[in-house]
N, C-alpha and C. Protein backbone atom coordinates (compact mmCIF):
# COMPACT_ATOMS: atom_id res chain seq x y z
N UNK A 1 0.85 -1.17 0.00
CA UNK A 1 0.00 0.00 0.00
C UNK A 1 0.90 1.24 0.00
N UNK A 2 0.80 2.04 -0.91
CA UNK A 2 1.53 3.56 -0.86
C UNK A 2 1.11 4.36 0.19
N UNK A 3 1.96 5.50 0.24
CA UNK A 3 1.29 6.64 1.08
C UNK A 3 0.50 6.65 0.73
N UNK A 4 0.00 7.50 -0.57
CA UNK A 4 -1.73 7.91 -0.57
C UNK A 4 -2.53 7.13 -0.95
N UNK A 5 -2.32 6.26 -0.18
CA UNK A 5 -3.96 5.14 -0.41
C UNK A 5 -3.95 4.16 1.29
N UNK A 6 -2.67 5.07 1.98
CA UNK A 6 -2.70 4.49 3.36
C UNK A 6 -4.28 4.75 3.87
N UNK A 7 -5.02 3.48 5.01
CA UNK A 7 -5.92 3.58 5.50
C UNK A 7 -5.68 4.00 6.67
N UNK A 8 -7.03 5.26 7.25
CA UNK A 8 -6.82 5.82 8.71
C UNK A 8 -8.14 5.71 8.72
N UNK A 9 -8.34 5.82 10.25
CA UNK A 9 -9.91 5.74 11.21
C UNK A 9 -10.96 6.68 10.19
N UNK A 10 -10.27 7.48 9.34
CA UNK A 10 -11.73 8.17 8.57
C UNK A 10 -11.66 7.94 7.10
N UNK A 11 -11.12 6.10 6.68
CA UNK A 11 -10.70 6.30 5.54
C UNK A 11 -9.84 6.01 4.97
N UNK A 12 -10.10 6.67 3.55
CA UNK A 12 -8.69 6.88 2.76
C UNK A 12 -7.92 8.01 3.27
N UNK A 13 -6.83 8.06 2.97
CA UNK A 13 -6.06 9.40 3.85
C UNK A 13 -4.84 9.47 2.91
N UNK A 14 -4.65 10.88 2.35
CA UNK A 14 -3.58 11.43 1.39
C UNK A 14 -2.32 11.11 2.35
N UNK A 15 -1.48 11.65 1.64
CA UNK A 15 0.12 12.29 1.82
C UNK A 15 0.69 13.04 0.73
N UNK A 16 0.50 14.84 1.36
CA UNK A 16 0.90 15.39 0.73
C UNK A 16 2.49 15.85 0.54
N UNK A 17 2.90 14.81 1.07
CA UNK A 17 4.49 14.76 0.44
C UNK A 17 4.89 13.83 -0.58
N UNK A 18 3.51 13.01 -0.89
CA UNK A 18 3.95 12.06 -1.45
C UNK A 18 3.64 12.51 -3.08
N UNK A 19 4.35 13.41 -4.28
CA UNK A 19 3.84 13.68 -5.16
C UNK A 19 2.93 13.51 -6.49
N UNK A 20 2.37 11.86 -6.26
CA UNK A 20 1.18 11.51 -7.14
C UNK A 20 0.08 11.60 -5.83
N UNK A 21 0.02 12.24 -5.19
CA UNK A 21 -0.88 12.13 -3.85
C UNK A 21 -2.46 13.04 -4.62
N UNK A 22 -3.10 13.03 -4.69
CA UNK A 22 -4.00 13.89 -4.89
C UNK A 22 -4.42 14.70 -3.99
N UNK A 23 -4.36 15.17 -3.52
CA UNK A 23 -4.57 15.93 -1.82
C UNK A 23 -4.11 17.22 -2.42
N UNK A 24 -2.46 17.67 -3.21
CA UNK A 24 -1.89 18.51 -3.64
C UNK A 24 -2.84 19.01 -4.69
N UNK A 25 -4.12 18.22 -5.43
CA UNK A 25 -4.80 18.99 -6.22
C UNK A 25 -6.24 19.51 -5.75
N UNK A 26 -6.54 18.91 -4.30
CA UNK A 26 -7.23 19.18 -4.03
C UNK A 26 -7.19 20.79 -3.05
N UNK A 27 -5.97 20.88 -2.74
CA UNK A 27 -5.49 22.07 -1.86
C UNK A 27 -5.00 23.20 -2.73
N UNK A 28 -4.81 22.77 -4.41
CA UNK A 28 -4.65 23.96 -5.31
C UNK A 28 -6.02 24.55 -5.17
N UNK A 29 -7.26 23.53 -5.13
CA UNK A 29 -8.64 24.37 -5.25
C UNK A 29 -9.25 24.49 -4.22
N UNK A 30 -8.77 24.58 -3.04
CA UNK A 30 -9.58 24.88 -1.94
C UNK A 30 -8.42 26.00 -1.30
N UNK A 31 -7.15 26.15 -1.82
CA UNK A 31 -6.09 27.45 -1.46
C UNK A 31 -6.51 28.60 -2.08
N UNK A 32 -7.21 28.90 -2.86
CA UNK A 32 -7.94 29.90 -3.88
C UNK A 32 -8.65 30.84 -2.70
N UNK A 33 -8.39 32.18 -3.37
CA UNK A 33 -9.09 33.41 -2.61
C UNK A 33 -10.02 33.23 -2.66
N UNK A 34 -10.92 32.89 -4.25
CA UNK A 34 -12.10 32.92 -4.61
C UNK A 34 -12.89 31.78 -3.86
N UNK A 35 -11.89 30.57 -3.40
CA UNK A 35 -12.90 29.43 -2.91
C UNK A 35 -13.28 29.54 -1.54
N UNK A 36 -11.95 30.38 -0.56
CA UNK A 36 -12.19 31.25 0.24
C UNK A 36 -13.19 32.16 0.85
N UNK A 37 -13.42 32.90 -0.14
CA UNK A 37 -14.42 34.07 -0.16
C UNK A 37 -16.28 33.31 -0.43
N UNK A 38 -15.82 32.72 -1.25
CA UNK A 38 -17.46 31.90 -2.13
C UNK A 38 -17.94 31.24 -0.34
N UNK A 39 -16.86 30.21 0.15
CA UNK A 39 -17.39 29.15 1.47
C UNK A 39 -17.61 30.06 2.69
N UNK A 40 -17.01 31.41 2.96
CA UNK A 40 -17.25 32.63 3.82
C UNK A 40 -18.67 33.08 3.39
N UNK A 41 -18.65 33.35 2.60
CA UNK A 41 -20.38 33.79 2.32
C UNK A 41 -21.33 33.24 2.88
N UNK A 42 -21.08 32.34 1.62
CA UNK A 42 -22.14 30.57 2.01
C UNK A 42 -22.26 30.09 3.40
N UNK A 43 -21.24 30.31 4.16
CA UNK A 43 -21.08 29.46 5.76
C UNK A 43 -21.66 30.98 6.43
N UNK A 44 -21.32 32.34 6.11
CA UNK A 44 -22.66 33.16 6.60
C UNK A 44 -24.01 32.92 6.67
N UNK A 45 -24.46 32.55 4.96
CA UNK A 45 -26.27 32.53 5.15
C UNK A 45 -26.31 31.03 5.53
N UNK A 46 -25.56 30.02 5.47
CA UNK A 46 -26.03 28.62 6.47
C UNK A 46 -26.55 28.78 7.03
N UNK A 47 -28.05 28.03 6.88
CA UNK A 47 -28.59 26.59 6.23
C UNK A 47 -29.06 27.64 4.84
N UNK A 48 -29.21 28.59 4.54
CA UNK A 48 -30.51 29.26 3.46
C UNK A 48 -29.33 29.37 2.55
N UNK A 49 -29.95 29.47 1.05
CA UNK A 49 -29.09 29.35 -0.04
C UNK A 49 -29.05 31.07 -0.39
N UNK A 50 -27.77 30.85 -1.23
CA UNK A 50 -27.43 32.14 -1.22
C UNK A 50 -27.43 32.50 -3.47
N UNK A 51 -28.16 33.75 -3.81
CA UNK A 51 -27.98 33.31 -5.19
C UNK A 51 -26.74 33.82 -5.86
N UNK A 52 -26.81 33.42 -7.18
CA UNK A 52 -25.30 33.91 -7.97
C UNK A 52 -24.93 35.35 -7.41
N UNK A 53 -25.54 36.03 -8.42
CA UNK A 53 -25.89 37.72 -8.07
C UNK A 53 -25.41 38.04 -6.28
N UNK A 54 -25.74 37.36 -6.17
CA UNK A 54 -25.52 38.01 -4.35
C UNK A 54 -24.16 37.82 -4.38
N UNK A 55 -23.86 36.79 -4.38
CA UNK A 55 -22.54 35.92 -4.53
C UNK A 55 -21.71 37.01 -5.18
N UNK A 56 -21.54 37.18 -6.15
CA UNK A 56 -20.98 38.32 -6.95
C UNK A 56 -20.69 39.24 -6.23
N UNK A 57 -22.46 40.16 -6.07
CA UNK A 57 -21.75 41.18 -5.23
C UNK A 57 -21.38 41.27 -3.91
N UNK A 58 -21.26 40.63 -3.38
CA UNK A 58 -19.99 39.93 -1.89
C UNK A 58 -18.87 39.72 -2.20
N UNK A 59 -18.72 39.39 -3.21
CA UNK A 59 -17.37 38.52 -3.35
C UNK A 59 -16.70 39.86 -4.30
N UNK A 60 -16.36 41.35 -3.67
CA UNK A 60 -15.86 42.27 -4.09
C UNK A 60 -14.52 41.78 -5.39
N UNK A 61 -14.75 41.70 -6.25
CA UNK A 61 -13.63 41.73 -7.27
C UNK A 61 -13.71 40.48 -8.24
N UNK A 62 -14.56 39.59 -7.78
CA UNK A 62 -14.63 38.35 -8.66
C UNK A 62 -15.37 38.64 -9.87
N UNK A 63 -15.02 37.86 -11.02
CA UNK A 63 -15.85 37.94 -12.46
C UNK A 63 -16.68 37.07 -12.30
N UNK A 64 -17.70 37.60 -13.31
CA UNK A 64 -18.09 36.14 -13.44
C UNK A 64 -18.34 35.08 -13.89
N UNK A 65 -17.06 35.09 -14.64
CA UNK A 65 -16.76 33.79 -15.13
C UNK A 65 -15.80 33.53 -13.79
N UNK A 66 -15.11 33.80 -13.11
CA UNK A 66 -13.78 33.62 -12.44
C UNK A 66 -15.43 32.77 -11.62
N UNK A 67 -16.23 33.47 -10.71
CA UNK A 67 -17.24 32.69 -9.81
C UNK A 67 -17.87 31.34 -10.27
N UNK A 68 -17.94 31.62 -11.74
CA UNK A 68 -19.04 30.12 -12.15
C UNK A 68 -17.65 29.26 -12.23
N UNK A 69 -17.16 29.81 -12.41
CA UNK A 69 -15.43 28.68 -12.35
C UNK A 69 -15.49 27.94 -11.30
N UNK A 70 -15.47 28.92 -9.99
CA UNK A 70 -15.47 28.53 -8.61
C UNK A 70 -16.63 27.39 -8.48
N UNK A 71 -17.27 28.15 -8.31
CA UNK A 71 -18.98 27.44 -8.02
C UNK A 71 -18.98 26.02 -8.67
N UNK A 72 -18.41 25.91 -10.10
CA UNK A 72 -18.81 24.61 -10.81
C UNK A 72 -17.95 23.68 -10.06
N UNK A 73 -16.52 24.16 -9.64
CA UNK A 73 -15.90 23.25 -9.10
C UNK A 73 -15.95 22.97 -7.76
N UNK A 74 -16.58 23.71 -7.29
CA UNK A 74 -17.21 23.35 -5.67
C UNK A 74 -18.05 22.53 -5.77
N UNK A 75 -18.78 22.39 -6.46
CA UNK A 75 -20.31 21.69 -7.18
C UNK A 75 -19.45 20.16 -7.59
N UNK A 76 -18.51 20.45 -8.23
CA UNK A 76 -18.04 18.76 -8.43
C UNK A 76 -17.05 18.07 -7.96
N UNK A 77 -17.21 18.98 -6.28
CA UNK A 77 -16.59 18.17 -5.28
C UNK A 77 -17.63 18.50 -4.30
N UNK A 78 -18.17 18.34 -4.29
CA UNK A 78 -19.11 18.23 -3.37
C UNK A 78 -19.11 19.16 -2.08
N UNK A 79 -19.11 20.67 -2.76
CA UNK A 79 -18.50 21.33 -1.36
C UNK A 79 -20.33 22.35 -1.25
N UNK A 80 -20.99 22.07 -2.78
CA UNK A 80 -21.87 23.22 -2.89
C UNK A 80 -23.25 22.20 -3.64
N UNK A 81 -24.31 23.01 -2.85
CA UNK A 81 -25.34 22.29 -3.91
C UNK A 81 -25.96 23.42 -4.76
N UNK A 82 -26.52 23.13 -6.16
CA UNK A 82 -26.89 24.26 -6.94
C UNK A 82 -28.55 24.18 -7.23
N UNK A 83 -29.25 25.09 -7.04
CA UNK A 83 -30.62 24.79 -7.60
C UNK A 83 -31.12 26.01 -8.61
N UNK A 84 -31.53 25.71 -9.61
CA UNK A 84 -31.91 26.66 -10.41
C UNK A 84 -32.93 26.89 -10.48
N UNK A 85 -34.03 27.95 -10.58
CA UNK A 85 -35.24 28.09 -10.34
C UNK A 85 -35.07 28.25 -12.15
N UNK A 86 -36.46 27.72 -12.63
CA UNK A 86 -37.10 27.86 -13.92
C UNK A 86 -38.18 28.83 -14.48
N UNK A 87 -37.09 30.46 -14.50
CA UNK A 87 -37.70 31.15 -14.85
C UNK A 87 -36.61 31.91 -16.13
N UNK A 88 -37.36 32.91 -16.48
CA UNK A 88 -36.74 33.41 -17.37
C UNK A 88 -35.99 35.24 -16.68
N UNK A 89 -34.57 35.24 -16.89
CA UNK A 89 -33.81 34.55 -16.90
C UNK A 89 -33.60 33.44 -15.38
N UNK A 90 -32.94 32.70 -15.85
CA UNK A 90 -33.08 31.21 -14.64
C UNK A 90 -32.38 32.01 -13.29
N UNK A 91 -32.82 31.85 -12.65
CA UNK A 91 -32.05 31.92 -10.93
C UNK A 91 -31.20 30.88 -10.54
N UNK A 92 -30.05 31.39 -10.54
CA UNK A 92 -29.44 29.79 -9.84
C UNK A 92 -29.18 30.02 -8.48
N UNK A 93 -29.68 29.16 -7.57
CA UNK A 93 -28.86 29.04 -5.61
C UNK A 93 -28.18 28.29 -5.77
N UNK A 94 -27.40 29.00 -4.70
CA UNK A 94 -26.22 27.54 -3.80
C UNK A 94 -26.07 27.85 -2.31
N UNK A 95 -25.95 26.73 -2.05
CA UNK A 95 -25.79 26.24 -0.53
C UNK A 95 -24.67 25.44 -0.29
N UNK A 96 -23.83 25.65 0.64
CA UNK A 96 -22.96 24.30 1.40
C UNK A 96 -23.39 22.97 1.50
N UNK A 97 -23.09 21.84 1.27
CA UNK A 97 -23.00 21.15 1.76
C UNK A 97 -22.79 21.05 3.43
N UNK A 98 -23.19 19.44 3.62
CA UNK A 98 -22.19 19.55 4.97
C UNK A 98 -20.58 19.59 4.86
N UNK A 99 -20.54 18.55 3.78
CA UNK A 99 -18.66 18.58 3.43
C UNK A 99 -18.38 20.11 3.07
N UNK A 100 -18.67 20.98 2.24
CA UNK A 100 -18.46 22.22 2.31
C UNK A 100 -18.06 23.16 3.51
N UNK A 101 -19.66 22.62 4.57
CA UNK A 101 -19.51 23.82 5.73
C UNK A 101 -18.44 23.43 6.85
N UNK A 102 -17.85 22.18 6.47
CA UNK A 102 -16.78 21.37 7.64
C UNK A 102 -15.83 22.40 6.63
N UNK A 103 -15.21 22.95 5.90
CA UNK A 103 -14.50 23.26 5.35
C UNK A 103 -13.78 24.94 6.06
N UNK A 104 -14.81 25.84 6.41
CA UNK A 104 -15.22 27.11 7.04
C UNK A 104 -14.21 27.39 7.77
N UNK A 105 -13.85 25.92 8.91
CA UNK A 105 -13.51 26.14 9.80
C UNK A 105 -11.85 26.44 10.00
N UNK A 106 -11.44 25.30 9.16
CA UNK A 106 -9.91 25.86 8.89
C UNK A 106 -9.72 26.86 7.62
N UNK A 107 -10.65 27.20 6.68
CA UNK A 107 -10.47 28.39 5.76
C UNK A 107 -10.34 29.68 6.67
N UNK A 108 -11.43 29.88 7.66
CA UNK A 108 -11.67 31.16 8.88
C UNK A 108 -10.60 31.30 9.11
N UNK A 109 -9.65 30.34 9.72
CA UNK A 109 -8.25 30.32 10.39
C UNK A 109 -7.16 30.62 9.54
N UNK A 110 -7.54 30.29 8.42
CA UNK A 110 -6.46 30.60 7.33
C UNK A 110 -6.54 31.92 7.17
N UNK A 111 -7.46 32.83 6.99
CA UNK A 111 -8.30 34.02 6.64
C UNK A 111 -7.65 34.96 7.86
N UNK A 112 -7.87 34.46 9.16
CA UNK A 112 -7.42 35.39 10.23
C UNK A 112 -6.30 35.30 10.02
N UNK A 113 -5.43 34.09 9.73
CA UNK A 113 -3.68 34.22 10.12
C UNK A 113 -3.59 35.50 9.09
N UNK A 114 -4.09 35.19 7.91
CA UNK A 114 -3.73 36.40 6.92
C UNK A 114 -3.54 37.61 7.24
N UNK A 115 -5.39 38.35 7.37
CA UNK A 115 -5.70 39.43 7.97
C UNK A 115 -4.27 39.90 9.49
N UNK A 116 -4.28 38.74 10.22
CA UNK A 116 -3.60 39.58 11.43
C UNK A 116 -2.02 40.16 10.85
N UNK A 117 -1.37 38.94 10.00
CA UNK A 117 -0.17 39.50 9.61
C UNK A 117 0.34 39.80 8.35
N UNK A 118 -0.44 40.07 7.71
CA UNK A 118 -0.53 40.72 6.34
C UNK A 118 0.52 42.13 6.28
N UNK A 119 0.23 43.29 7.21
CA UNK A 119 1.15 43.95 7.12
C UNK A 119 2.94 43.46 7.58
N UNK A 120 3.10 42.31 8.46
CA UNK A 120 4.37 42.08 8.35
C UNK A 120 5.16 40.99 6.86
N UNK A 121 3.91 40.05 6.91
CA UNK A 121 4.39 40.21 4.97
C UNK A 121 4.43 40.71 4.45
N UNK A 122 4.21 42.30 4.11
CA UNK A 122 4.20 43.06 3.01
C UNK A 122 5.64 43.89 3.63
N UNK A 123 5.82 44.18 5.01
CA UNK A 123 7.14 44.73 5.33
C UNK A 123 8.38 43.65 4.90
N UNK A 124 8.17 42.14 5.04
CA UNK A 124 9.24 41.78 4.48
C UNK A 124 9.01 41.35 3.23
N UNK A 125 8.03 41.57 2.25
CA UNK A 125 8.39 41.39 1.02
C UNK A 125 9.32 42.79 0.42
N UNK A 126 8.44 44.31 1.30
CA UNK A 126 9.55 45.33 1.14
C UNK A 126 10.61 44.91 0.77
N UNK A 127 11.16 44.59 2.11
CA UNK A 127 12.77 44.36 2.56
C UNK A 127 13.59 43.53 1.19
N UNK A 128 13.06 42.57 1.01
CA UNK A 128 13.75 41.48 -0.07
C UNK A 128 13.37 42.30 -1.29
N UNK A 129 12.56 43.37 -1.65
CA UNK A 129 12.53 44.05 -2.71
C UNK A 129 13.70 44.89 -2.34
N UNK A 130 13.83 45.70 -1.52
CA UNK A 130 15.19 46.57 -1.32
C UNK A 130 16.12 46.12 -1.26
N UNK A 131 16.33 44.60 -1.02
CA UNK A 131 17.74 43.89 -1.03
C UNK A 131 18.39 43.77 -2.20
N UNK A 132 17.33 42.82 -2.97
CA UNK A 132 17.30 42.62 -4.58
C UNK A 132 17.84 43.10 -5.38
N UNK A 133 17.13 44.68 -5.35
CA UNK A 133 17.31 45.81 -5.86
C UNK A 133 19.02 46.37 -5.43
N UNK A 134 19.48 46.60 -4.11
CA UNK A 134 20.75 46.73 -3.93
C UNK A 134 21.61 45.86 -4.26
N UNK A 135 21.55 44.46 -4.48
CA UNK A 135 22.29 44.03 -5.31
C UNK A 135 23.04 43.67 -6.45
C-alpha cells in the first residue's frame, strides 16, 4: 500500500508529500481566494441558499466567469449544492454542503492568520525588494 492510499480511522487518507498524492490537487482548489471568499459567504447565510448575483456582489472583485469557475468546481466536489429556479432569466442558488460547511472552519483560520499578519508580509516582502534591488 503507498502513502496515498494508506488507510486511517476516517478512511482513505492522502500524503501530501507524497507527489502523485491527490490531496496537492485538491489544496490547489480549496487554497484559492475565490474558494475562500465563495465558502465565507455561504457558511454566513447557512442553512438558506445564497444566489449567484448576491454571490458576486460579496465577493468584491470576482468575475463572473472567475465565480461560475469557482462554483462549478465546488459543485463537483461536493462542497456546494446548486438549484436553479425555472424562470426566465433562470435563478441559480447555492448552498454548502455539509462537506463544504466542515471546510469554514480551517479556511476562517487561514483568513485570520492572513488578515492579522498581512502587514508584516508586506514589510518583508519590502525588505527582499530593497535587497534585490541593492544588489
Amino acid at each position: 500500500m503507498t502513502s496515498s492510499t494508506r488507510r486511517s480511522p476516517r478512511g482513505n487518507r492522502g500524503d501530501l508529500l507524497d507527489p502523485q498524492c491527490p490531496t496537492r490537487r485538491l489544496l490547489d482548489r480549496i487554497g484559492t481566494k475565490w474558494m475562500s471568499m465563495a465558502v465565507k459567504v455561504l457558511a454566513e447565510a447557512s442553512p438558506e441558499e445564497v444566489r449567484f448575483a448576491e454571490l458576486q456582489r460579496r465577493m468584491t472583485g470576482v468575475s463572473q466567469k472567475m465565480l461560475s469557475v469557482t462554483l462549478q468546481g465546488m459543485a463537483r466536489d461536493g462542497l456546494v449544492i446548486r438549484r436553479v429556479e425555472p424562470s426566465v432569466p433562470p435563478r441559480v442558488h447555492y448552498r454548502l454542503t455539509p462537506l463544504g460547511l466542515s471546510l469554514e472552519g480551517p479556511l476562517a483560520a487561514v483568513r485570520a492568520w492572513a488578515e492579522e499578519h498581512m502587514a508584516e508580509v508586506d514589510r518583508a516582502n519590502q525588505r527582499s525588494r530593497e535587497h534585490t534591488t541593492a544588489d
